[in-house]
Protein backbone atom coordinates (compact mmCIF):
# COMPACT_ATOMS: atom_id res chain seq x y z
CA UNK A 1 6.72 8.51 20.82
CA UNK A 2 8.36 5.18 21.30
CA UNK A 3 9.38 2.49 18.21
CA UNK A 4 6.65 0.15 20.03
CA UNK A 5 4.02 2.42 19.74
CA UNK A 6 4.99 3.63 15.88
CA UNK A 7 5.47 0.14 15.02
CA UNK A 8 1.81 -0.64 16.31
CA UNK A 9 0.44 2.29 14.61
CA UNK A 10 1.98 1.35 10.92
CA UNK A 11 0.61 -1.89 11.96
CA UNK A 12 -2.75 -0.92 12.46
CA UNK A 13 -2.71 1.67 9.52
CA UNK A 14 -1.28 -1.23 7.10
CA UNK A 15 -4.17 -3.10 8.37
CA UNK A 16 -6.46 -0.51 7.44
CA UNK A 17 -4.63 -0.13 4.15
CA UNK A 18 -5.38 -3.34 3.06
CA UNK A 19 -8.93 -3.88 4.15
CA UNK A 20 -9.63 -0.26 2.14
CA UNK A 21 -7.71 -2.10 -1.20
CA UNK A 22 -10.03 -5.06 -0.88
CA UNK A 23 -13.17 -2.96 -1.08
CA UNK A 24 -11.69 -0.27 -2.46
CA UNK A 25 -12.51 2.38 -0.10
CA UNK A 26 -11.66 5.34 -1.61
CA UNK A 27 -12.28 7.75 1.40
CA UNK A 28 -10.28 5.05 3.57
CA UNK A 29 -7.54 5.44 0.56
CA UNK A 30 -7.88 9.10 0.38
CA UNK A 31 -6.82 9.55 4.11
CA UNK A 32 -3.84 7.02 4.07
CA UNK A 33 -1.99 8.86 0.85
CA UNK A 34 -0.54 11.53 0.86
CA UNK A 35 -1.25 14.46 -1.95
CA UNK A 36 2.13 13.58 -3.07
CA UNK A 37 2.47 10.23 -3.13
CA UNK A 38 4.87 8.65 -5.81
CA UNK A 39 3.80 4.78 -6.78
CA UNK A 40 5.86 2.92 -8.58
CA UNK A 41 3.97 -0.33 -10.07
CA UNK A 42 5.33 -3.33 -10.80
CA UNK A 43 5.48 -2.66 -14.43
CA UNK A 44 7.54 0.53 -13.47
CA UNK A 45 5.16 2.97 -14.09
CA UNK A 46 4.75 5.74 -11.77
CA UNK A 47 0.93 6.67 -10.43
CA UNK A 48 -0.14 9.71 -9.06
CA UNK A 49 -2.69 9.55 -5.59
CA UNK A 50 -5.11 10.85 -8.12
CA UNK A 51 -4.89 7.91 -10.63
CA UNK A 52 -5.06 5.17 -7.61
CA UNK A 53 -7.56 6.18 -6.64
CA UNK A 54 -9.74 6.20 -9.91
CA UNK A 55 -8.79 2.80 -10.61
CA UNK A 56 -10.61 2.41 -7.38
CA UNK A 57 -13.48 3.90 -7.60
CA UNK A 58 -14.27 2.89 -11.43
CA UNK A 59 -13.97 -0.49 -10.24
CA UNK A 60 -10.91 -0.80 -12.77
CA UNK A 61 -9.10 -2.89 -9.39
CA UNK A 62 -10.79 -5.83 -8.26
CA UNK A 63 -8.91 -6.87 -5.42
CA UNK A 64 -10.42 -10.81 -4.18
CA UNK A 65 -7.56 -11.60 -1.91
CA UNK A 66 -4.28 -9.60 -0.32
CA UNK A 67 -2.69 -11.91 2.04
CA UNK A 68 0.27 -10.40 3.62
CA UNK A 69 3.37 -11.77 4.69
CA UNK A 70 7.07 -11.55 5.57
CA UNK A 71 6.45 -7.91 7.35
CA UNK A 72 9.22 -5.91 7.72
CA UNK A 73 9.36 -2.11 9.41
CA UNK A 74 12.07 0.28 10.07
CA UNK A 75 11.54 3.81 11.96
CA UNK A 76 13.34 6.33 11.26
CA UNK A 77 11.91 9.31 13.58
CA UNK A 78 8.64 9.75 12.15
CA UNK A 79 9.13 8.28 8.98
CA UNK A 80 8.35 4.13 8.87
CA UNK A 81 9.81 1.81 6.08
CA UNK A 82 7.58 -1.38 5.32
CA UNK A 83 8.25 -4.25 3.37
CA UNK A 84 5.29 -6.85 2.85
CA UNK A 85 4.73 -9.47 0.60
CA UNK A 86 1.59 -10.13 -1.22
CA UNK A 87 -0.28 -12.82 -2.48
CA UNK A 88 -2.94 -11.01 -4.27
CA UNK A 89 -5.89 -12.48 -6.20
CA UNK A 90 -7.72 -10.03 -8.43
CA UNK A 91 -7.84 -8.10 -11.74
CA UNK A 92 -6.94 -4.84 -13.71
CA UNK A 93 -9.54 -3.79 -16.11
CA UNK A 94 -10.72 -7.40 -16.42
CA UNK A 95 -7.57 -9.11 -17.05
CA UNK A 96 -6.15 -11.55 -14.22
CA UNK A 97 -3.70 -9.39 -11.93
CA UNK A 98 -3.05 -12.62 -9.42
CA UNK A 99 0.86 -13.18 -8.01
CA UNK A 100 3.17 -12.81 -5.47
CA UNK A 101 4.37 -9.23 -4.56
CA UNK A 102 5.93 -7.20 -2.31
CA UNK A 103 4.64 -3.89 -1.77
CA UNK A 104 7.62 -1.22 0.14
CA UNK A 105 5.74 1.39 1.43
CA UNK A 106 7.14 4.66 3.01
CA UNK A 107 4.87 5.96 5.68
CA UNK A 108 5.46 9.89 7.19
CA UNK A 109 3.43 11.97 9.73
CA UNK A 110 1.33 14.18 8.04
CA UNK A 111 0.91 18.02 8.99
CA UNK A 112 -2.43 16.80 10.52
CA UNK A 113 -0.57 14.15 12.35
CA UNK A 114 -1.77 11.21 10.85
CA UNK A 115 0.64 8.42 8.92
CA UNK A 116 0.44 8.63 5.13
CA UNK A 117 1.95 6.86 2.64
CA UNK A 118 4.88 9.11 0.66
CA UNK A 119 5.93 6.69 -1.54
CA UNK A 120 5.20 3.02 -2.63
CA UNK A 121 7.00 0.54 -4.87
CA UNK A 122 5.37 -2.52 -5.90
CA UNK A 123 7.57 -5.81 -7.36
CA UNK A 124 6.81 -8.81 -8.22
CA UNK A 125 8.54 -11.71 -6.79
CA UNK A 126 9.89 -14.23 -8.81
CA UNK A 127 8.87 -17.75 -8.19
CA UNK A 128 11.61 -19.55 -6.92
CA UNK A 129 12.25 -16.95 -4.46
């Protein structure tokens, strides 16, 4: 497979990554990360798949707005590197979560053959950046 055709399909499956945040999709977000999955937030505290995606699904996320930005991708064989910033509108157990972040997301092809997310690392950017 060509870097023009991976780059299209982490495209398309960031795409789908970020529609299944705003409505928190679990089964969308069940498919995209993997078992192991290590998330860093931007506090620095590490979450498994498992704890994602009950913040989900209790509603504990409220996700309004994600608008992405200042994409960046890397392949590596069949492992993709993305670096997106955020502007996300929404809230964590009912307290304003609203900023500008960038999420770096490590994307690898499953046993089944699909991309997953490995790892993800969220920061917050600073505001005169």
């Amino acid at each position: 497979m060509n870097k023009t055709t991976i780059e299209t399909e982490i495209i398309n499956a960031e795409e789908r990554l970020r529609l299944a945040m705003l409505a928190s999709d679990v089964s969308v977000l069940d498919e995209l990360l993997a078992p192991e999955i290590i998330i860093t937030s931007h506090l620095g505290t590490l979450w498994t798949k498992q704890e994602d995606l009950a913040a989900h699904k209790s509603g504990a996320f409220k996700i309004d707005r994600l608008e992405p930005s200042e994409r960046l991708i890397q392949i590596h064989g069949e492992v993709a590197i993305v670096s997106v910033r955020m502007q996300l509108l929404g809230s964590y157990n009912g307290s304003p979560a609203n900023g500008d972040f960038r999420y770096t997301r490590v994307w690898a092809v499953s046993a089944s053959g699909t991309w997953q997310i490995v790892a993800a690392h969220i920061g917050m950017v600073a505001e005169d950046s």
